[in-house]
C-alpha atoms as a PDB file:
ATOM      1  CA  UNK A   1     -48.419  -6.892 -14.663  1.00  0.00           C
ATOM      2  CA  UNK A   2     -47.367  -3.423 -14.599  1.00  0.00           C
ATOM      3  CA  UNK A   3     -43.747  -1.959 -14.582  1.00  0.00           C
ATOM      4  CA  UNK A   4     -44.191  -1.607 -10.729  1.00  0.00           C
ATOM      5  CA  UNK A   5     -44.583  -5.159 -10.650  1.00  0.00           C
ATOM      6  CA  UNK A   6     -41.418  -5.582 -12.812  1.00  0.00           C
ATOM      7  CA  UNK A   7     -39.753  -3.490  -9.695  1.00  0.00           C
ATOM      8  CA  UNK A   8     -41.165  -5.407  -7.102  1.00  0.00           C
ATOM      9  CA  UNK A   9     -40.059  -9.052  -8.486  1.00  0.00           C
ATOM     10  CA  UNK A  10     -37.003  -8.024  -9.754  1.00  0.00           C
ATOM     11  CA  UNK A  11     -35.964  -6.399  -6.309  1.00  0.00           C
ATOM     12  CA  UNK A  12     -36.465  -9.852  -4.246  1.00  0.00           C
ATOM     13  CA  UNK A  13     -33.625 -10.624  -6.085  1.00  0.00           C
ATOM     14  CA  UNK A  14     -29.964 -10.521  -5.434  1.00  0.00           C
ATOM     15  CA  UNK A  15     -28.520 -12.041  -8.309  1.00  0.00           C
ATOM     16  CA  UNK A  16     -28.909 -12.886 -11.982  1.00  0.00           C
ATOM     17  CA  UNK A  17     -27.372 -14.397 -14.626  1.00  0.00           C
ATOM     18  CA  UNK A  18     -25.781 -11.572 -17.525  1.00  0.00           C
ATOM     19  CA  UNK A  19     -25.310 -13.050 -20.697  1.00  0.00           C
ATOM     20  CA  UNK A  20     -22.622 -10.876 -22.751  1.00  0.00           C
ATOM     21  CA  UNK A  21     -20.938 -11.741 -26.498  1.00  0.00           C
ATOM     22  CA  UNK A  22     -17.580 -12.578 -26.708  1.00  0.00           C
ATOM     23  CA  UNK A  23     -14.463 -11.774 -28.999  1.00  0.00           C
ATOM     24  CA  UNK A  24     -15.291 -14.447 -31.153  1.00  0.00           C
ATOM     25  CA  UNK A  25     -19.156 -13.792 -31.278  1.00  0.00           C
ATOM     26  CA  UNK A  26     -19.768 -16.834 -28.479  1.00  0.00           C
ATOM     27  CA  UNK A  27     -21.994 -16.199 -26.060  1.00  0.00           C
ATOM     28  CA  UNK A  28     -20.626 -15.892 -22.447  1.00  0.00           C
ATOM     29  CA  UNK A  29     -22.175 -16.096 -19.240  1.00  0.00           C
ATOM     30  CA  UNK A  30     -21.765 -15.039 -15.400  1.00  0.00           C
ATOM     31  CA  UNK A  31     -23.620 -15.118 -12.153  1.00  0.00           C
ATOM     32  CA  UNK A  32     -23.757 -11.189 -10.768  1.00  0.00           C
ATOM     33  CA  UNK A  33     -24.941  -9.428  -8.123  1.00  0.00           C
ATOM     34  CA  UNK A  34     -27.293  -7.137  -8.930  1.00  0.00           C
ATOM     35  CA  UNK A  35     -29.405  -4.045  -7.730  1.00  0.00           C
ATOM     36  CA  UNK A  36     -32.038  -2.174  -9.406  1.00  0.00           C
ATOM     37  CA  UNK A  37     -33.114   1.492 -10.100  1.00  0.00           C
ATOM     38  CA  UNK A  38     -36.752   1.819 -10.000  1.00  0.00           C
ATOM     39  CA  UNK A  39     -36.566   2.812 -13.998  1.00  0.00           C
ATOM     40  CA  UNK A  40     -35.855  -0.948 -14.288  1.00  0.00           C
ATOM     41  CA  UNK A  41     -31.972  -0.627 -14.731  1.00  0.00           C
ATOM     42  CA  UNK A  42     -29.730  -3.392 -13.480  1.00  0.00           C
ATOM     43  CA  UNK A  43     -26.707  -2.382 -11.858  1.00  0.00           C
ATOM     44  CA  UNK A  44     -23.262  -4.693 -10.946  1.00  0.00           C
ATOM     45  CA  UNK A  45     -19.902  -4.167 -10.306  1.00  0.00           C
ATOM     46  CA  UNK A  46     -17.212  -6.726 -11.635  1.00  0.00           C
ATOM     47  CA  UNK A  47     -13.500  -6.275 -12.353  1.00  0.00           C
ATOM     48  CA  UNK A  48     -11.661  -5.010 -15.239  1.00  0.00           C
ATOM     49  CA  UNK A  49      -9.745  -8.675 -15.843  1.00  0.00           C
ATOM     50  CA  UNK A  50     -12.988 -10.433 -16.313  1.00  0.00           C
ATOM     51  CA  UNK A  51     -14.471 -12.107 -19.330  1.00  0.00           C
ATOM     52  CA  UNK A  52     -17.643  -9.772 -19.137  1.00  0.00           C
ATOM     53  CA  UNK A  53     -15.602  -6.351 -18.799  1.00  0.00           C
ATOM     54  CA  UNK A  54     -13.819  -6.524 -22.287  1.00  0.00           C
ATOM     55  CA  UNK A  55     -17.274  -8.170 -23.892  1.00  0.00           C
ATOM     56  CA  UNK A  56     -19.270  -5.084 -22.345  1.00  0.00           C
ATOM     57  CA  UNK A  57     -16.905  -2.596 -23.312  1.00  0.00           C
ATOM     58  CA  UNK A  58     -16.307  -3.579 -26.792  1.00  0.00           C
ATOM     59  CA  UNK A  59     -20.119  -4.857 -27.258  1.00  0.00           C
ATOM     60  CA  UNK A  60     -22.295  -2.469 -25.130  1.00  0.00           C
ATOM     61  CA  UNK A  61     -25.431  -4.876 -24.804  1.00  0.00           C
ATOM     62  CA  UNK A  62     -26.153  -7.503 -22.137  1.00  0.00           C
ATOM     63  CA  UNK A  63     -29.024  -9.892 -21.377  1.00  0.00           C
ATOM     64  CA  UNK A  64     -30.546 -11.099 -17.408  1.00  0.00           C
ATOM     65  CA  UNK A  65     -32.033 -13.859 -16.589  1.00  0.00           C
ATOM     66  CA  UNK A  66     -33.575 -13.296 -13.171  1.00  0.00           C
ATOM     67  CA  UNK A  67     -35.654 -15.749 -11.132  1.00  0.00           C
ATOM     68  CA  UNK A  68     -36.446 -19.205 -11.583  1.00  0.00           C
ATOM     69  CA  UNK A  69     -34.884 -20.910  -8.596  1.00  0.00           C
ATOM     70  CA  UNK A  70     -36.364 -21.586  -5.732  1.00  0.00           C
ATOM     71  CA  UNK A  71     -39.924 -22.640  -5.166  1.00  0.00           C
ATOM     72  CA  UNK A  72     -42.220 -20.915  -8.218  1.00  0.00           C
ATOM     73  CA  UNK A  73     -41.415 -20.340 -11.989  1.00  0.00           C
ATOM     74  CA  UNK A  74     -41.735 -17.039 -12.321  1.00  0.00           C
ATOM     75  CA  UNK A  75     -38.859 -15.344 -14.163  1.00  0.00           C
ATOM     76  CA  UNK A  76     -37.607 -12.367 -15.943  1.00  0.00           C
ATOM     77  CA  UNK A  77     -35.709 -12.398 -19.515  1.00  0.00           C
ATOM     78  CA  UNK A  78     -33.833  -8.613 -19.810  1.00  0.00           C
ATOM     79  CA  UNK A  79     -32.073  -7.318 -22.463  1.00  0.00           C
ATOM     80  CA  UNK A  80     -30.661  -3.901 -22.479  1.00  0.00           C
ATOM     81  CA  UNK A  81     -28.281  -1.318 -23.381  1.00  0.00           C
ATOM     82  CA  UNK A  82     -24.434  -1.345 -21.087  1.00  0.00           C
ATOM     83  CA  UNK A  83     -22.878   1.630 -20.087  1.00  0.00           C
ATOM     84  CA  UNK A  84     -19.202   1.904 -17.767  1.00  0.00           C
ATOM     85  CA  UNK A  85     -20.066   4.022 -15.118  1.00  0.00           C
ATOM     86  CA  UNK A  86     -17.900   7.101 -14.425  1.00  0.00           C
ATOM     87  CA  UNK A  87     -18.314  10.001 -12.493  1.00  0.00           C
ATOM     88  CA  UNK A  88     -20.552  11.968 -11.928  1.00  0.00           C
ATOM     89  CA  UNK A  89     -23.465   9.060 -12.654  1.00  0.00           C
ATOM     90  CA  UNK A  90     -20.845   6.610 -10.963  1.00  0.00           C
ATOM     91  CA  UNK A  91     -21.738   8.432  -7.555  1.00  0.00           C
ATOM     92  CA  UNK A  92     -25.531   8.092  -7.998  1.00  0.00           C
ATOM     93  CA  UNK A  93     -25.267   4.942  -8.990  1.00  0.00           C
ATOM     94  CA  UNK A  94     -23.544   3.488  -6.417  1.00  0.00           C
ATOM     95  CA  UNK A  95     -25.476   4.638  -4.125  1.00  0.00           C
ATOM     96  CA  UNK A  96     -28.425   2.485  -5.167  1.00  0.00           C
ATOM     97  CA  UNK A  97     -25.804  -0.555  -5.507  1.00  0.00           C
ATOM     98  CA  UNK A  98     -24.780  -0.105  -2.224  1.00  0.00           C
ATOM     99  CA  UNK A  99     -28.437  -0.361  -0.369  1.00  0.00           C
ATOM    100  CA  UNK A 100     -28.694  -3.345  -1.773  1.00  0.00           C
ATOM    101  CA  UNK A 101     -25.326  -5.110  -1.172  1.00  0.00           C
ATOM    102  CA  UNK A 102     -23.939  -2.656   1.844  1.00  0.00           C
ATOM    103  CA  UNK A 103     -20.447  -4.821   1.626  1.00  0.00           C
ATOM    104  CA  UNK A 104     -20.038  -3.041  -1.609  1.00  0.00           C
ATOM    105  CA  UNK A 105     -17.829  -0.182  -0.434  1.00  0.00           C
ATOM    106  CA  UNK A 106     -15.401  -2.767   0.667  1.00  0.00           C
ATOM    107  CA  UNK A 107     -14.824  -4.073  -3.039  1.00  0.00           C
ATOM    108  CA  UNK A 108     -13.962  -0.638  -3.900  1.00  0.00           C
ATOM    109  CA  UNK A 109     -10.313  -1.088  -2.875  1.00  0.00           C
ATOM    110  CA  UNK A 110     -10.154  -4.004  -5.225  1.00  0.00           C
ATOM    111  CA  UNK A 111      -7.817  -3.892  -8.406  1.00  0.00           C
ATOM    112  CA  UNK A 112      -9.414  -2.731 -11.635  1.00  0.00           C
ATOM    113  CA  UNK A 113     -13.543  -2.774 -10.129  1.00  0.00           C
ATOM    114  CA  UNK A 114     -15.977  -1.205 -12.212  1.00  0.00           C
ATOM    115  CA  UNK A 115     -19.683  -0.387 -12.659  1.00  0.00           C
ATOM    116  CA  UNK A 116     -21.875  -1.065 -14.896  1.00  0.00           C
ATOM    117  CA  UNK A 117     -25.387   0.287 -15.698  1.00  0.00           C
ATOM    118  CA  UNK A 118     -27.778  -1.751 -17.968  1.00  0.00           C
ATOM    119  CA  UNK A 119     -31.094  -0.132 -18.861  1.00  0.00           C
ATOM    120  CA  UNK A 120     -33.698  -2.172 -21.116  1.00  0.00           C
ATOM    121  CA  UNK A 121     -34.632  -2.540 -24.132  1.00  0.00           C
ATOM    122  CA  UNK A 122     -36.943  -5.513 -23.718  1.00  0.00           C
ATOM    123  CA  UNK A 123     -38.495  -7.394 -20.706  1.00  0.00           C
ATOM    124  CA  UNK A 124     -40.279 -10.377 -20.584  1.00  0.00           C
ATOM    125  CA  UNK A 125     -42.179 -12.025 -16.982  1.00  0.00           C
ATOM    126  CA  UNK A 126     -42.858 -15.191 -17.402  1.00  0.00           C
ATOM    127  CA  UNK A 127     -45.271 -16.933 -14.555  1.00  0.00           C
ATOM    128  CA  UNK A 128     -45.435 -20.412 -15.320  1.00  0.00           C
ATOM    129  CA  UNK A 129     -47.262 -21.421 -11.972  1.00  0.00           C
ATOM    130  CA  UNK A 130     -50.633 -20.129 -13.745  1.00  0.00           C
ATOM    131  CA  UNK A 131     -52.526 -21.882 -15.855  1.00  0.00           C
ATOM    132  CA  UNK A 132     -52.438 -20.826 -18.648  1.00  0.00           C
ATOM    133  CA  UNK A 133     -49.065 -19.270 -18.045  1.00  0.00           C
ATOM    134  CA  UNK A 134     -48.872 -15.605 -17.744  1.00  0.00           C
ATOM    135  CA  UNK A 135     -46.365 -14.426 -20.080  1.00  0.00           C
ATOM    136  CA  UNK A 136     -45.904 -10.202 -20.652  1.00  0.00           C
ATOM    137  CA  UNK A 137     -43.456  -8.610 -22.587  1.00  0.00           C
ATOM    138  CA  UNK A 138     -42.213  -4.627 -22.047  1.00  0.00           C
ATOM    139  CA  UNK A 139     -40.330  -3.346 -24.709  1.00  0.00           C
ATOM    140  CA  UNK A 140     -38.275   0.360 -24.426  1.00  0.00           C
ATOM    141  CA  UNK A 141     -36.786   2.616 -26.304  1.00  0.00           C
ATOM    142  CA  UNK A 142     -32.961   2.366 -27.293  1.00  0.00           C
ATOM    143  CA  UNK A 143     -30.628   5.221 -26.481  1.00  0.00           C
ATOM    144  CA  UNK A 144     -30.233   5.051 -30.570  1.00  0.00           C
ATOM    145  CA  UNK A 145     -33.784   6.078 -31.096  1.00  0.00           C
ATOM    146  CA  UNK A 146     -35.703   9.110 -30.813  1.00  0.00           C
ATOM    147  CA  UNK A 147     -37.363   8.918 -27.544  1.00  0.00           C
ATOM    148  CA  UNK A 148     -40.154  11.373 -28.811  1.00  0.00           C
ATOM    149  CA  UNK A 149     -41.280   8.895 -31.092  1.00  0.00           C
ATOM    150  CA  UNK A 150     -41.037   5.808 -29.327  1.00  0.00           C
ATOM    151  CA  UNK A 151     -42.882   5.267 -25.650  1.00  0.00           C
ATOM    152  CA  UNK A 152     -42.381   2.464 -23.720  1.00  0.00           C
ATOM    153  CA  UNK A 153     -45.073  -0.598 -24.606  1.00  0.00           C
ATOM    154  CA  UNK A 154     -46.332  -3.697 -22.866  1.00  0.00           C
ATOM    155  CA  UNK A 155     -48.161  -6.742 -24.662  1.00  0.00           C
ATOM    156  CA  UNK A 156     -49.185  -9.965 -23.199  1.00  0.00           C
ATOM    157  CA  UNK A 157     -49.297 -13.233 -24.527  1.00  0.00           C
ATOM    158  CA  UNK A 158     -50.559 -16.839 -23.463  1.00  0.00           C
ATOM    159  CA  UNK A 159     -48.911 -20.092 -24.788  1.00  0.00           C
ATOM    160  CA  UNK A 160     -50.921 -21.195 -27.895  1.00  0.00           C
ATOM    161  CA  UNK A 161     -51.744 -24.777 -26.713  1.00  0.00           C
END
C-alpha cells in the first residue's frame, strides 16, 4: 500500500463522512461530498449556516471516514488539518472540486457556500477482506511542525489474534 494507492481508493469515492468538534466539545458528524488532490487532501464545499462551518472555523481539524459500504471492507480513517478556502488557492481548488462533482458551479450562487481544504495528518487503510487483515497507517507532518524535520511515514500492522 503506497500513497498512490491511498489516491486510487480514495478517488472511487464520492462521499465521506467528516467528523468535526462542536461548541460544547461533542463530536458532530455529516455526510459530504468530496474530491481529492493527488497530495491526499480532501476537498468539500458546505454552507456558512451549517453545524460543520462554525466547528471548522473555530476548531481547524476534521476527521473522514471513507469506504466501507458497498460490497468489500476496505476503508480509510483521515484526520487532518482544515483550512477556509479564499482566493487565490480558492480558484485552484475548485477546479479539482469541480472534475469531480461538475454540478458544483451551480451551488456557487447559493447563500453563504464555502470551501474547505483538509490535508492529513494521519491515514489509516484498513482491508478487512484479507486474512489476516491488512491494516497501514500514513502519518504527515502538521502545518505546526517543521517540515525539514519531519517526512511523511508509513507503518503497517496486522491484528494481534
Amino acid at each position: 500500500m503506497t500513497e498512490a494507492d491511498l489516491y486510487a481508493f480514495m478517488t472511487k469515492h464520492r462521499l465521506g463522512i467528516l467528523g468535526t468538534i462542536g461548541p460544547r466539545g461533542t463530536p458532530q458528524s455529516a455526510l459530504v461530498g468530496i474530491a481529492i488532490t493527488p497530495q491526499l487532501e480532501i476537498i468539500f464545499d458546505t454552507v456558512k449556516s451549517s453545524r460543520k462551518y462554525p466547528n471548522l472555523i473555530a476548531r481547524p481539524a476534521g476527521s473522514f471516514v471513507i469506504g466501507g459500504w458497498g460490497p468489500g471492507e476496505q476503508t480509510i480513517q483521515f484526520e487532518g488539518e482544515a483550512e477556509e478556502l479564499k482566493s487565490p488557492k480558492l480558484d485552484r481548488y475548485q477546479a479539482i472540486y469541480f472534475k469531480f462533482w461538475p454540478d458544483g458551479p451551480a451551488r456557487m450562487s447559493w447563500p453563504g457556500i464555502v470551501y474547505f481544504v483538509v490535508r492529513p495528518t494521519w491515514i489509516r487503510y484498513s482491508d478487512f477482506d484479507q486474512d489476516p487483515p491488512m491494516i497501514r497507517e500514513f502519518t504527515f507532518p502538521s502545518s505546526h511542525e517543521s517540515h525539514a524535520s519531519i517526512g511523511r511515514h508509513s507503518t503497517m500492522t496486522r491484528p494481534e489474534g
